[in-house]
C-alpha atoms as a PDB file:
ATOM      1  CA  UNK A   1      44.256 -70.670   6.767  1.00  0.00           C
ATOM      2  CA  UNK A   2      45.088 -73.211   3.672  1.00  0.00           C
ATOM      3  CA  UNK A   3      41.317 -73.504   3.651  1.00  0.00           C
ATOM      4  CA  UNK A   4      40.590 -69.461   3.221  1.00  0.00           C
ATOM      5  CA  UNK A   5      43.788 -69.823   0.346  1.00  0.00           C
ATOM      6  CA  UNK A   6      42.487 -72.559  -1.687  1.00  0.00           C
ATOM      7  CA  UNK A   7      38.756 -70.606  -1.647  1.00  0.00           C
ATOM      8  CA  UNK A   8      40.312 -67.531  -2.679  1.00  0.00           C
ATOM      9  CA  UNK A   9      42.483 -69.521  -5.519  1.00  0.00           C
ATOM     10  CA  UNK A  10      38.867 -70.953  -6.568  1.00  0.00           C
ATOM     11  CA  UNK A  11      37.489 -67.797  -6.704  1.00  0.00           C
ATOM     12  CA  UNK A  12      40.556 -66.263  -9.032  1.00  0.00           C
ATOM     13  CA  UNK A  13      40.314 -69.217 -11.053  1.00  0.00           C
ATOM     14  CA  UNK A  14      36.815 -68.970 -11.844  1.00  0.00           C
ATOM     15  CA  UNK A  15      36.984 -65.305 -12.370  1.00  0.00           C
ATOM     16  CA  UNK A  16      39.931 -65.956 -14.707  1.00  0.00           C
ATOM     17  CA  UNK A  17      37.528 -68.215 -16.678  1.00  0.00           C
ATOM     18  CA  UNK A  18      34.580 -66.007 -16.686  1.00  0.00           C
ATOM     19  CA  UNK A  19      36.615 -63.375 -18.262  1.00  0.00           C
ATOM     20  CA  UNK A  20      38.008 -65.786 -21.057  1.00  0.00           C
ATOM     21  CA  UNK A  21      34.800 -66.855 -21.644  1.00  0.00           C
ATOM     22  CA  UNK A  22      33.130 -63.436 -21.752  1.00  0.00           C
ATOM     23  CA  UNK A  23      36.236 -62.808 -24.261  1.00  0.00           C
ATOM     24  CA  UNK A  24      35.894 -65.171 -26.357  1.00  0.00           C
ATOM     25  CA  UNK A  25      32.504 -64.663 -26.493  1.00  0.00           C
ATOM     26  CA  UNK A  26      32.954 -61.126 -28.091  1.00  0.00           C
ATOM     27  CA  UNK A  27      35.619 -62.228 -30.114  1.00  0.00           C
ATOM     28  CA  UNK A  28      32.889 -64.009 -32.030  1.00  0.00           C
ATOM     29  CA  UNK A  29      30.165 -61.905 -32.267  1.00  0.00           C
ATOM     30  CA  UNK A  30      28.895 -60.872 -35.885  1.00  0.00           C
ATOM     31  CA  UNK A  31      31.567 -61.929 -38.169  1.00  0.00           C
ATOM     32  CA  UNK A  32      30.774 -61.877 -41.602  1.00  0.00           C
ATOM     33  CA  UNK A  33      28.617 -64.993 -43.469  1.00  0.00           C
ATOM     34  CA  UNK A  34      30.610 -64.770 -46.623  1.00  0.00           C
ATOM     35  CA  UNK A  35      34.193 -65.141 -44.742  1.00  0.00           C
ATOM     36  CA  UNK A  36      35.141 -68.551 -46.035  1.00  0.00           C
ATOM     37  CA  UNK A  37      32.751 -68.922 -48.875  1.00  0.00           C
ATOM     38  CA  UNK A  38      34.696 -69.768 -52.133  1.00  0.00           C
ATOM     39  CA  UNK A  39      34.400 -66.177 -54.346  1.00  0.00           C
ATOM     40  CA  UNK A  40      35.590 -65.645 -57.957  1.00  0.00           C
ATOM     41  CA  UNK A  41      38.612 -64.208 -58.353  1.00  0.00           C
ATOM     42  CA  UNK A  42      38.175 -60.520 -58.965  1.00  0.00           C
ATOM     43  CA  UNK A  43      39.018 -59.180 -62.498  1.00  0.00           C
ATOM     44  CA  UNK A  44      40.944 -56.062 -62.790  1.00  0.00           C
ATOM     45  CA  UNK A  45      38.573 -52.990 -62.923  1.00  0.00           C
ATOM     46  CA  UNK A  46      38.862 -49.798 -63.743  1.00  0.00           C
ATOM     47  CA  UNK A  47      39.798 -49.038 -60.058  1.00  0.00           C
ATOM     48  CA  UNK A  48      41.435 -51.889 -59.489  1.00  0.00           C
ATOM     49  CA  UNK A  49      44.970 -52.195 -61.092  1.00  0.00           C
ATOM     50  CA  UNK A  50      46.285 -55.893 -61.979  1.00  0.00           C
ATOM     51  CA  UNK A  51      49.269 -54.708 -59.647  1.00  0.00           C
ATOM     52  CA  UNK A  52      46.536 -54.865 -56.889  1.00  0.00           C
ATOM     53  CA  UNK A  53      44.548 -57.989 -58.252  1.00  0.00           C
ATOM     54  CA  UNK A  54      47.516 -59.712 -58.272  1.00  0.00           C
ATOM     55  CA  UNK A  55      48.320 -58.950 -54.483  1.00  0.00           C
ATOM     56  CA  UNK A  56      44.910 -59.774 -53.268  1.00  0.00           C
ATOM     57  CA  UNK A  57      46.229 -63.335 -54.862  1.00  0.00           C
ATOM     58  CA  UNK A  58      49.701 -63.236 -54.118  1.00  0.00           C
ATOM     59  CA  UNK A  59      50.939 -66.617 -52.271  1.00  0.00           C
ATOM     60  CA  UNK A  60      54.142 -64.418 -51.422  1.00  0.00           C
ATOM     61  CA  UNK A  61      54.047 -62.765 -47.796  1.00  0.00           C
ATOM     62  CA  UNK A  62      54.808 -59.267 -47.303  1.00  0.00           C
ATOM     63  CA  UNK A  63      58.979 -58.677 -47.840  1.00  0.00           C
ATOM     64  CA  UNK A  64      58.420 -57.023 -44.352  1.00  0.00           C
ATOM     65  CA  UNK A  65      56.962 -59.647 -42.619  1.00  0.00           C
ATOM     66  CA  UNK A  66      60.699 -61.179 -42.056  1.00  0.00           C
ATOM     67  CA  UNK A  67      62.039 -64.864 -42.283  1.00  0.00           C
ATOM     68  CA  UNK A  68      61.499 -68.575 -40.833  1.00  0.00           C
ATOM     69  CA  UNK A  69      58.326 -69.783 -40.209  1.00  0.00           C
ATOM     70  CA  UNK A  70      55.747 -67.524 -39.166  1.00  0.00           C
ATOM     71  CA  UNK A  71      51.984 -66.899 -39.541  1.00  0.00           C
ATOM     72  CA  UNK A  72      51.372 -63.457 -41.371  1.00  0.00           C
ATOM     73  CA  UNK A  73      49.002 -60.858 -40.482  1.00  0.00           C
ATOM     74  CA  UNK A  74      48.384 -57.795 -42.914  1.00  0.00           C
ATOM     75  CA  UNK A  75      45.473 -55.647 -41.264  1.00  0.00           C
ATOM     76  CA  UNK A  76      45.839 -53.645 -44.701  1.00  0.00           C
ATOM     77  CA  UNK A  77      44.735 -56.590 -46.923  1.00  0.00           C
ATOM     78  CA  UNK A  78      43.135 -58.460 -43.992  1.00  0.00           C
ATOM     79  CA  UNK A  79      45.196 -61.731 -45.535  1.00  0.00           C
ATOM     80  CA  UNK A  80      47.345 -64.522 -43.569  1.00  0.00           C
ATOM     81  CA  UNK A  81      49.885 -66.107 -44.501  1.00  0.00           C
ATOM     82  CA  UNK A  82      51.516 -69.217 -42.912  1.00  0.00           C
ATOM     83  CA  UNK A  83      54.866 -69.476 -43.804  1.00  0.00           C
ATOM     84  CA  UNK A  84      56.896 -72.434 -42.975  1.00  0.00           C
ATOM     85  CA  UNK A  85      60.720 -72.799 -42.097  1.00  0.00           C
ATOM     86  CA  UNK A  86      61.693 -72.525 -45.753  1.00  0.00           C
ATOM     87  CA  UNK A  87      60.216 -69.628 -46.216  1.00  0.00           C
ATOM     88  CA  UNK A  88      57.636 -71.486 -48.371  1.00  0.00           C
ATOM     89  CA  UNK A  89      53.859 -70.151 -48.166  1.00  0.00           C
ATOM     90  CA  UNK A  90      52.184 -73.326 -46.912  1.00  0.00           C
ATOM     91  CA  UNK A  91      48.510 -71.179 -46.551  1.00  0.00           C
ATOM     92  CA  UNK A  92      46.559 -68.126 -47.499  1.00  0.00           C
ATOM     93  CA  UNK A  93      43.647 -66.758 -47.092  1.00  0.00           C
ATOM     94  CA  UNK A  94      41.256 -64.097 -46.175  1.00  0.00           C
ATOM     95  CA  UNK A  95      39.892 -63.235 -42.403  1.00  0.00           C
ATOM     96  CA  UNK A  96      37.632 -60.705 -41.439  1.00  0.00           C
ATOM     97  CA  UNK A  97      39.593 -58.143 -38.821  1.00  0.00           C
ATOM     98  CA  UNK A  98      38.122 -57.586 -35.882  1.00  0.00           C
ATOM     99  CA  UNK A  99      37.330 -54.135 -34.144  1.00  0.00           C
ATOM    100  CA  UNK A 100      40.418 -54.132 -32.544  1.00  0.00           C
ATOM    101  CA  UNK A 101      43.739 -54.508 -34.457  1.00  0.00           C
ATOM    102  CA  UNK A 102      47.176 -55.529 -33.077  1.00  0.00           C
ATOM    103  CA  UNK A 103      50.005 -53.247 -33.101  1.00  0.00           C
ATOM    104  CA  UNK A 104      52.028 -53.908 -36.207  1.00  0.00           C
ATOM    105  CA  UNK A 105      55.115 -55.897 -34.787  1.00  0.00           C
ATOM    106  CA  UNK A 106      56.101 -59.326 -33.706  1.00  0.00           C
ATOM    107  CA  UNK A 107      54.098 -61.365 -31.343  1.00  0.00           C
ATOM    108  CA  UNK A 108      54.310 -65.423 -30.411  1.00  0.00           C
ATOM    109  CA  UNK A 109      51.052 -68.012 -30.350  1.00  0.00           C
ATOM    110  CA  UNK A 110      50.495 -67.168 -25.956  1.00  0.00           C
ATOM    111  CA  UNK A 111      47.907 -69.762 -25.970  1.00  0.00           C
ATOM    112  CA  UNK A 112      44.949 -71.544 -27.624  1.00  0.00           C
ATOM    113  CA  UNK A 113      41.567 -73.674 -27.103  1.00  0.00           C
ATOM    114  CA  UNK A 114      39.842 -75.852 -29.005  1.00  0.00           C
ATOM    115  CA  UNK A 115      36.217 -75.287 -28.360  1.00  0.00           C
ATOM    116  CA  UNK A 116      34.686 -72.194 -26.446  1.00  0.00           C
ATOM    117  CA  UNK A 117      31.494 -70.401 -26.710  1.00  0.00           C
ATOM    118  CA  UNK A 118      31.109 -66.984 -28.189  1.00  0.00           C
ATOM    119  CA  UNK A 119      29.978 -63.873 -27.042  1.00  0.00           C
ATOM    120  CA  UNK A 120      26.892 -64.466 -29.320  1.00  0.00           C
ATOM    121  CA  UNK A 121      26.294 -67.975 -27.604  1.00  0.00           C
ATOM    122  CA  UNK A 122      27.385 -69.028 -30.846  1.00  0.00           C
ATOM    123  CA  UNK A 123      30.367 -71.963 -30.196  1.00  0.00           C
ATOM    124  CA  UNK A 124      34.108 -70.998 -32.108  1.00  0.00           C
ATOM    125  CA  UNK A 125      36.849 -73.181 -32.225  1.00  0.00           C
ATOM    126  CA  UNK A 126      40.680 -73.090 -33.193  1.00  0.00           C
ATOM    127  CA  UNK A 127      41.159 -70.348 -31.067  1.00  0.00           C
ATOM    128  CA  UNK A 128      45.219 -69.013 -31.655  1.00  0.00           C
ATOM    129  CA  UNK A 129      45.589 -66.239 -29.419  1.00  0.00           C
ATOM    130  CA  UNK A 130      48.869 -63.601 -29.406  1.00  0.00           C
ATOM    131  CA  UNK A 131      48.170 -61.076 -27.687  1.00  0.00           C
ATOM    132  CA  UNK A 132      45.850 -58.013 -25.838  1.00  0.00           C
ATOM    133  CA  UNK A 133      45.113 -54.345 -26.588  1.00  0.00           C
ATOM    134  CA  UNK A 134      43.643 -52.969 -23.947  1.00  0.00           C
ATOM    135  CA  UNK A 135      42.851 -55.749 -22.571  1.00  0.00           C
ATOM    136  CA  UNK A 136      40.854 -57.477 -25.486  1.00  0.00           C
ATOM    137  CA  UNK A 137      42.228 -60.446 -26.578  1.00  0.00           C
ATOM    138  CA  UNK A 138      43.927 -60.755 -29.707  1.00  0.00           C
ATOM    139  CA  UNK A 139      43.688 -64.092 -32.065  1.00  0.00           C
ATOM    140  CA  UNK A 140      42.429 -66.146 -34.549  1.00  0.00           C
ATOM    141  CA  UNK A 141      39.196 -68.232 -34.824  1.00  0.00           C
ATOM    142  CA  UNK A 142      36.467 -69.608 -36.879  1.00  0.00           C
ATOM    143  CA  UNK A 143      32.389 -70.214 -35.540  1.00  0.00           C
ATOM    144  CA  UNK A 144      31.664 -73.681 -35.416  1.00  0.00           C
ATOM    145  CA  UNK A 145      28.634 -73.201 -37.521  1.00  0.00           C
ATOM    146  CA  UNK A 146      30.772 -71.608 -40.327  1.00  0.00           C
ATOM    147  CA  UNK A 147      28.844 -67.902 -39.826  1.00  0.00           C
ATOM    148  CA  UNK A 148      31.601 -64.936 -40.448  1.00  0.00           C
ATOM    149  CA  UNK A 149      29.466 -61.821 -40.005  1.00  0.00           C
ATOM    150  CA  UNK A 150      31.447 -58.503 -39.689  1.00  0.00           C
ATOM    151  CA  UNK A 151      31.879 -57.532 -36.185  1.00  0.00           C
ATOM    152  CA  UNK A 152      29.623 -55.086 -34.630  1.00  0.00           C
ATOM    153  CA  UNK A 153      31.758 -51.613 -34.754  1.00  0.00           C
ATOM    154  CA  UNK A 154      30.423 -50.113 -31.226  1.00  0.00           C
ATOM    155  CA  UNK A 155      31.482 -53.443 -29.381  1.00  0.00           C
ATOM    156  CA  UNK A 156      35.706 -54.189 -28.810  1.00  0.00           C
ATOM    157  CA  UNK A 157      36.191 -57.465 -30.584  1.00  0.00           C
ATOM    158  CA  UNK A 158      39.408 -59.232 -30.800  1.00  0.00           C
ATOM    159  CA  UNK A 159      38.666 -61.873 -32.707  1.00  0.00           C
ATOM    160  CA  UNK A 160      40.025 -62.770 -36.033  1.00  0.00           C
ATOM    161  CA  UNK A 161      37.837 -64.718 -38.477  1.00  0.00           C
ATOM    162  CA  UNK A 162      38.770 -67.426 -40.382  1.00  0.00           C
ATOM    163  CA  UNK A 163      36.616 -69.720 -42.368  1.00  0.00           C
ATOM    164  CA  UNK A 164      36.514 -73.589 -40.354  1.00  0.00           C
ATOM    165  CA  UNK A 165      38.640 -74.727 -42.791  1.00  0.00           C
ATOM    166  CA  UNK A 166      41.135 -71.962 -42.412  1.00  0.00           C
ATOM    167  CA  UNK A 167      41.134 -72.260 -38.734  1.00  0.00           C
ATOM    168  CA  UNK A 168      42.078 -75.986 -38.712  1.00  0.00           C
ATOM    169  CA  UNK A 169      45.094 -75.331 -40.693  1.00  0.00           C
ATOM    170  CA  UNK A 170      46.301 -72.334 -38.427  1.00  0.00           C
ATOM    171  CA  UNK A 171      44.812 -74.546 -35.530  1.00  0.00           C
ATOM    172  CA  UNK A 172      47.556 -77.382 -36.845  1.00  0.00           C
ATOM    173  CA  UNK A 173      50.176 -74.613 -38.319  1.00  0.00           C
ATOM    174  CA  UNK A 174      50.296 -72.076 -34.607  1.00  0.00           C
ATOM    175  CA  UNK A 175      51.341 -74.027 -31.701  1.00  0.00           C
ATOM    176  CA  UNK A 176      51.626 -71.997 -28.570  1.00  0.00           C
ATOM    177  CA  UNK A 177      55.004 -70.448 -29.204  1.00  0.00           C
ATOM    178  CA  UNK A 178      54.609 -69.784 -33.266  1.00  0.00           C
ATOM    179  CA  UNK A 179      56.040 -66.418 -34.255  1.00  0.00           C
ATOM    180  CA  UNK A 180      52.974 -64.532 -35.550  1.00  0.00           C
ATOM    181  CA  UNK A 181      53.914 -60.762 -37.541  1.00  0.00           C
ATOM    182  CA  UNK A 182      51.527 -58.020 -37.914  1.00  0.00           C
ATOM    183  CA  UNK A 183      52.030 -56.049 -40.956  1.00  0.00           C
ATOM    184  CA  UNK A 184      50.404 -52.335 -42.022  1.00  0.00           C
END
C-alpha cells in the first residue's frame, strides 16, 4: 500500500510541475523588446495633457492603492510601484500587461522562483506570483535574455513583464507574503 501512495504522490508532484512549467512558459511568451529599454521622456502633445505626462512620471502611487508597504499594480497605466513601510516610493517603472489581468483588489506575493523556462523555451527569472484567473497564473517576471515582446492576444498569458533590472528589484522588494494592490 505505502508503495502504490508514494507512486501516486510522484505522479501529483510531477503533474504539479508540468503545469507550472507549462505556466510559466506562457507567461513568457512574446513580451515586448522595448519593455525595459531606457525611452525619452514624452513631451506633452497636443493629445497628451502635462496633467497626463506628469502621471506617466509620477513617483507617487495611486491615493487608492492604500498604505504600508506594498507593490502597486495599475493595469490602466501598466506602471508599478513599490512602496515601502513609509509610504516612500522606493521603485517605478513600466511592465507590459499580460493577456490576462487581475481583478482590481488586494492580493499577497503566494510564491516565487528564481529561474524557469518559458512557454517560448525562452528562460525568465524573478518570478513574483499573486494570484490565478481562471486558472492562469498571475505575476511578475522578466526573460533572461532581456526580450519584452507584447504577448500574443489569442493565447491566456499571465505574465507580467518587467525589464531584468526591474525584476531584480521586485525579485528583492516581494517576498512571499508582500501585499501586492491592483488598481483600475
Amino acid at each position: 500500500m505505502a508503495r502504490s501512495s508514494s507512486g501516486f504522490v510522484a505522479g501529483l508532484t510531477a503533474a504539479a510541475i508540468a503545469a507550472v512549467a507549462f505556466l510559466a512558459f506562457q507567461a513568457s511568451a512574446n513580451v515586448p523588446d522595448t519593455l525595459g529599454k531606457a525611452e525619452p521622456s514624452p513631451s506633452p502633445t497636443a493629445s497628451q495633457s502635462p496633467t497626463e505626462s506628469a502621471k506617466q512620471e509620477s513617483a507617487a502611487p495611486p491615493e487608492e492603492s492604500g498604505t504600508g508597504e506594498r507593490v502597486v499594480y495599475s493595469l490602466g497605466d501598466d506602471r508599478v510601484w513599490l512602496v515601502g513601510a513609509d509610504g516612500e516610493t522606493k521603485r517605478t517603472f513600466q511592465v507590459t500587461p499580460s493577456t490576462v489581468d487581475p481583478e482590481a483588489g488586494t492580493y499577497s506575493v503566494t510564491s516565487r522562483s528564481s529561474t524557469v523556462t518559458g512557454s517560448d523555451g525562452v528562460p525568465i527569472e524573478h518570478v513574483v506570483r499573486f494570484t490565478d484567473v481562471d486558472g492562469v497564473v498571475i505575476g511578475f517576471s522578466a526573460a533572461v535574455d532581456g526580450s519584452t515582446p507584447k504577448p500574443d492576444p489569442s493565447k491566456q498569458t499571465g505574465g507580467i513583464r518587467e525589464s531584468r533590472e526591474d525584476g531584480n528589484a521586485m525579485w528583492t522588494f516581494a517576498t512571499v507574503g508582500t501585499t501586492v494592490v491592483v488598481v483600475p
